[in-house]
N, C-alpha and C. Protein backbone atom coordinates (compact mmCIF):
# COMPACT_ATOMS: atom_id res chain seq x y z
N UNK A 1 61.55 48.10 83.88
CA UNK A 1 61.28 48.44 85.27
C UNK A 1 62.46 49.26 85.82
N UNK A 2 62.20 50.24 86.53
CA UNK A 2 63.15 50.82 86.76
C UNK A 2 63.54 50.77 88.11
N UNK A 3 65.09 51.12 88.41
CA UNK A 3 65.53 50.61 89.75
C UNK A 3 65.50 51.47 91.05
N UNK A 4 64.79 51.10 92.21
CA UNK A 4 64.41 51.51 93.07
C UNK A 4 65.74 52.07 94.01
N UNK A 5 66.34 52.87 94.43
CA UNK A 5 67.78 53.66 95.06
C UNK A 5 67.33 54.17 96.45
N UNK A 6 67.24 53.42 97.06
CA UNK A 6 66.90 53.72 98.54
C UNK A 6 67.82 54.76 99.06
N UNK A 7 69.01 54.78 99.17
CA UNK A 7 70.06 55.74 99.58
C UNK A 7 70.02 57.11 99.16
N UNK A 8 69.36 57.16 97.34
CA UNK A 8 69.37 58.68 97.23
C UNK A 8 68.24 59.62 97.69
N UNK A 9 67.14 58.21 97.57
CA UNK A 9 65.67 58.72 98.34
C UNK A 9 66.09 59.19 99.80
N UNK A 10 66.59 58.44 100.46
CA UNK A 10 66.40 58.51 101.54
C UNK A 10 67.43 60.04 102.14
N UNK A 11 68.93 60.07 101.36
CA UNK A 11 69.44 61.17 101.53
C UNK A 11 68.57 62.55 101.32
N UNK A 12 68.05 62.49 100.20
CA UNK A 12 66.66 63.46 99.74
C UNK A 12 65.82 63.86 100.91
N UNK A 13 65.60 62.65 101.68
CA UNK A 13 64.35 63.05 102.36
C UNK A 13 64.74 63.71 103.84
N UNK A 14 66.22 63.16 104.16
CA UNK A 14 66.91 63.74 105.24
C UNK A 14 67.36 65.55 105.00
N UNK A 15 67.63 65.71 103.59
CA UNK A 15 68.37 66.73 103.35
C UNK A 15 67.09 68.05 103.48
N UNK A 16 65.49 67.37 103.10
CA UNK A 16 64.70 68.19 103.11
C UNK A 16 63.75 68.40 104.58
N UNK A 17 64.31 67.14 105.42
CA UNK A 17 63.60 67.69 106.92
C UNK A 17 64.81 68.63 107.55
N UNK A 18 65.88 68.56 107.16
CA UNK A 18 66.94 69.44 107.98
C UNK A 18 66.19 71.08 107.63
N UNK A 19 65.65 71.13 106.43
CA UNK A 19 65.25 72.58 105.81
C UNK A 19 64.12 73.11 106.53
N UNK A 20 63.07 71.94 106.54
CA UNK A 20 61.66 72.21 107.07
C UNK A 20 61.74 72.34 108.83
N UNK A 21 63.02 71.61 108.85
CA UNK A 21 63.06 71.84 110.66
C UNK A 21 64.00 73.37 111.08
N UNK A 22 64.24 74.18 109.86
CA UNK A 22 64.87 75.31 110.64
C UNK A 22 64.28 76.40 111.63
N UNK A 23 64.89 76.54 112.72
CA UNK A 23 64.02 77.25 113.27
C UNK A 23 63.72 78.66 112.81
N UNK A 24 62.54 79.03 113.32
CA UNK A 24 62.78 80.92 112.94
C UNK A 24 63.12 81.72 113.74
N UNK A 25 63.76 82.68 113.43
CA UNK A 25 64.38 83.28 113.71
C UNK A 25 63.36 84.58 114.98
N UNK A 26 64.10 84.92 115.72
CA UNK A 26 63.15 85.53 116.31
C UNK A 26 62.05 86.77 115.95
N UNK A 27 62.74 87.35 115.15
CA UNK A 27 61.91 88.60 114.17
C UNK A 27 60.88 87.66 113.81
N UNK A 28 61.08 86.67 113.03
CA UNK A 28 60.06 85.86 112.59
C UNK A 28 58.75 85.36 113.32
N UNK A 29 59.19 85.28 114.89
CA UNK A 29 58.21 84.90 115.42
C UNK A 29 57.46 85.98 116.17
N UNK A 30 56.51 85.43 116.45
CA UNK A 30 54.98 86.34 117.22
C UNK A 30 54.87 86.24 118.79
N UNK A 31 55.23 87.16 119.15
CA UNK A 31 55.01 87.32 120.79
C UNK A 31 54.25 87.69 121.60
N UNK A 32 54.52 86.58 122.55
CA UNK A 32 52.70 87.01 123.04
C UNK A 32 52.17 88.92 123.34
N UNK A 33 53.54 89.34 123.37
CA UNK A 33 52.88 90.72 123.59
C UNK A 33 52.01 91.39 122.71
N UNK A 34 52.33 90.24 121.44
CA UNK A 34 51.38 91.21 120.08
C UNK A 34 50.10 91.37 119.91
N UNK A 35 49.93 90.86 120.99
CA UNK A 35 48.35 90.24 121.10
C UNK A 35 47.62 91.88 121.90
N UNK A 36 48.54 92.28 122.96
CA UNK A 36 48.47 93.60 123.61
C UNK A 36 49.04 94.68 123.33
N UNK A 37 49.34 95.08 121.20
CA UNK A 37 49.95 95.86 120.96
C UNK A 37 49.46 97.19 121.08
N UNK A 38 48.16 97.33 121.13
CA UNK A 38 47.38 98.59 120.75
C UNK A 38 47.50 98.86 122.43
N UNK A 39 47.02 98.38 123.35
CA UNK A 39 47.02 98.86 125.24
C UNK A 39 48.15 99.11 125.00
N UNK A 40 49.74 98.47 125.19
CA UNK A 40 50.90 98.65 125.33
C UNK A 40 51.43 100.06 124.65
N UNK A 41 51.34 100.19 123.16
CA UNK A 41 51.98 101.85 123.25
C UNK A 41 51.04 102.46 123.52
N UNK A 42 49.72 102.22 123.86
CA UNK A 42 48.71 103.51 124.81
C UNK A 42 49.18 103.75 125.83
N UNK A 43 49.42 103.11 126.54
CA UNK A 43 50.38 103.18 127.85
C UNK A 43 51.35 103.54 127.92
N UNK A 44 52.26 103.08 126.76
CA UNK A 44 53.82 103.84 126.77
C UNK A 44 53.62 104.96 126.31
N UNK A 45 52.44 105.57 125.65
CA UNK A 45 52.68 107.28 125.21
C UNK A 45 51.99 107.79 126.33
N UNK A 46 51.31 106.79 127.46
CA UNK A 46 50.68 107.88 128.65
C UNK A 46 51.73 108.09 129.54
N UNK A 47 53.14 107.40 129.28
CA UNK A 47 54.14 107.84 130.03
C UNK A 47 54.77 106.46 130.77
N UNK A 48 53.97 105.21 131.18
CA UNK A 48 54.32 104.32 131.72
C UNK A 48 55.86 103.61 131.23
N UNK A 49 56.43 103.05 132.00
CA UNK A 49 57.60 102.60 132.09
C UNK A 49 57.69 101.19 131.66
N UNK A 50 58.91 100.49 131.27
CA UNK A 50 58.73 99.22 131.68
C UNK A 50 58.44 98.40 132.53
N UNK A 51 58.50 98.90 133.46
CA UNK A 51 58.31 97.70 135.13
C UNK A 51 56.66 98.10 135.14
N UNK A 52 56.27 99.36 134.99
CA UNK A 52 54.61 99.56 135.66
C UNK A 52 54.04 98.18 133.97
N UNK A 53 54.58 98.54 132.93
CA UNK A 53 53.70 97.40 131.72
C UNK A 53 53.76 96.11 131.98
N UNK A 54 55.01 95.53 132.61
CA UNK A 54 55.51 94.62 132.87
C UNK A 54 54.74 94.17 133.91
N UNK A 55 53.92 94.87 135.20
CA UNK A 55 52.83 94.81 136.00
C UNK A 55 51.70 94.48 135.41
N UNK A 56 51.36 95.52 134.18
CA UNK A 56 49.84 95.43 133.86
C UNK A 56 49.96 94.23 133.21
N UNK A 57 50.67 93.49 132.96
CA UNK A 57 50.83 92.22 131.91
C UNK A 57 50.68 91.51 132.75
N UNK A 58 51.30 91.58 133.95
CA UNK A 58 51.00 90.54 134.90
C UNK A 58 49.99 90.30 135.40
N UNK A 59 48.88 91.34 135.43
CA UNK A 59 47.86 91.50 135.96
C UNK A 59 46.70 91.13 134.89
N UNK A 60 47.22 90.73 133.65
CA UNK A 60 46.60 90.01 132.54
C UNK A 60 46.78 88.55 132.42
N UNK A 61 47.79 87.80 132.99
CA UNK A 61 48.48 87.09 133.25
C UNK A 61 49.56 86.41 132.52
N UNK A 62 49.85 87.37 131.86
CA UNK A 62 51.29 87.28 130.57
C UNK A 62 52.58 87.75 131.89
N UNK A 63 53.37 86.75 131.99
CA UNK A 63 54.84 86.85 132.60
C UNK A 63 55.74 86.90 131.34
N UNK A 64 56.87 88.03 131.74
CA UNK A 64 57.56 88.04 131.24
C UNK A 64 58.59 88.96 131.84
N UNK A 65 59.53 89.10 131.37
CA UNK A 65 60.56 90.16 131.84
C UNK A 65 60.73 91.31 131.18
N UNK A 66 60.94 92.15 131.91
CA UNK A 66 61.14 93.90 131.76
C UNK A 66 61.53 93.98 130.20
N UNK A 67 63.26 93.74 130.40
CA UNK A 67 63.72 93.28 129.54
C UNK A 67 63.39 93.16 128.20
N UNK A 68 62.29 92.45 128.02
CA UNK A 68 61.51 91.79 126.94
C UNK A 68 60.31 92.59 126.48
N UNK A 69 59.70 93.43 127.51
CA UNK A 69 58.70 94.47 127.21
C UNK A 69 59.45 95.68 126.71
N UNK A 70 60.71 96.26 127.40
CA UNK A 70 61.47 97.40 126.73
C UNK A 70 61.81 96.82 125.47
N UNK A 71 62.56 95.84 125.01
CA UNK A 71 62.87 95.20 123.62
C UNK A 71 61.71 95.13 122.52
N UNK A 72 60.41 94.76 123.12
CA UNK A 72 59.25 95.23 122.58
C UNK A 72 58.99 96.58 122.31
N UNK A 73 58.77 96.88 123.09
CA UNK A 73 58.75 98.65 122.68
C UNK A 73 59.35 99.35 121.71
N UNK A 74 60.63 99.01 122.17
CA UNK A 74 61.60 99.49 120.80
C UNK A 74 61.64 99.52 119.59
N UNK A 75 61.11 97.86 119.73
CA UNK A 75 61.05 97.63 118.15
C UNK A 75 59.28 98.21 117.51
N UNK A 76 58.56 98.02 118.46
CA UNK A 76 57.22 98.41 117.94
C UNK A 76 57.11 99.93 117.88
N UNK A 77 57.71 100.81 118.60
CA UNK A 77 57.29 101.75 118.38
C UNK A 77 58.10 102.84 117.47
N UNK A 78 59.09 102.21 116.60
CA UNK A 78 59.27 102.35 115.01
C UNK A 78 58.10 101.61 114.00
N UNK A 79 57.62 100.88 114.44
CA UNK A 79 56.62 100.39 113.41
C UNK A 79 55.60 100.92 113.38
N UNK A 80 55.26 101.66 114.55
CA UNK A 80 53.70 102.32 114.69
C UNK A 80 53.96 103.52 114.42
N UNK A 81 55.01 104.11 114.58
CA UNK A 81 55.40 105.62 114.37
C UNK A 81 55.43 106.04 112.75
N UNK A 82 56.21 105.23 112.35
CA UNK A 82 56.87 105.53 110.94
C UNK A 82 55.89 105.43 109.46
């Protein structure tokens, strides 16, 4: 019969929720803007700004900050371009 080691199990099982609990990283995650990627650079190539998108979002009822729609942009519109 072999002997049951509670301590190494249990270190094991701590060492593998620390892994499964990492968070992701923000690249990693999905923002709600992605959901409005195709309207959003239609809009930004019809010329609109951040504050007027940052409106139409509101008027969808996605809050968020300027900020966060220009940071969007940025990064999306190397991905759609390229």
């Amino acid at each position: 019969m072999s002997e049951f080691d509670a301590q190494s199990i249990a270190a094991r099982l701590k060492s593998e929720s620390r892994i499964r609990r990492k968070p992701k990283t923000y690249a990693q995650r999905r923002s709600l803007l992605d959901t409005y990627t195709h309207e959003l650079l239609q809009l930004d190539a019809a010329g609109c700004n951040g504050t007027e998108l940052q409106r139409w979002l509101a008027e969808k009822g996605v809050t968020v900050e300027r900020s966060t729609v220009n940071r969007w942009l940025h990064r999306n519109r190397k991905q759609h371009d390229g």
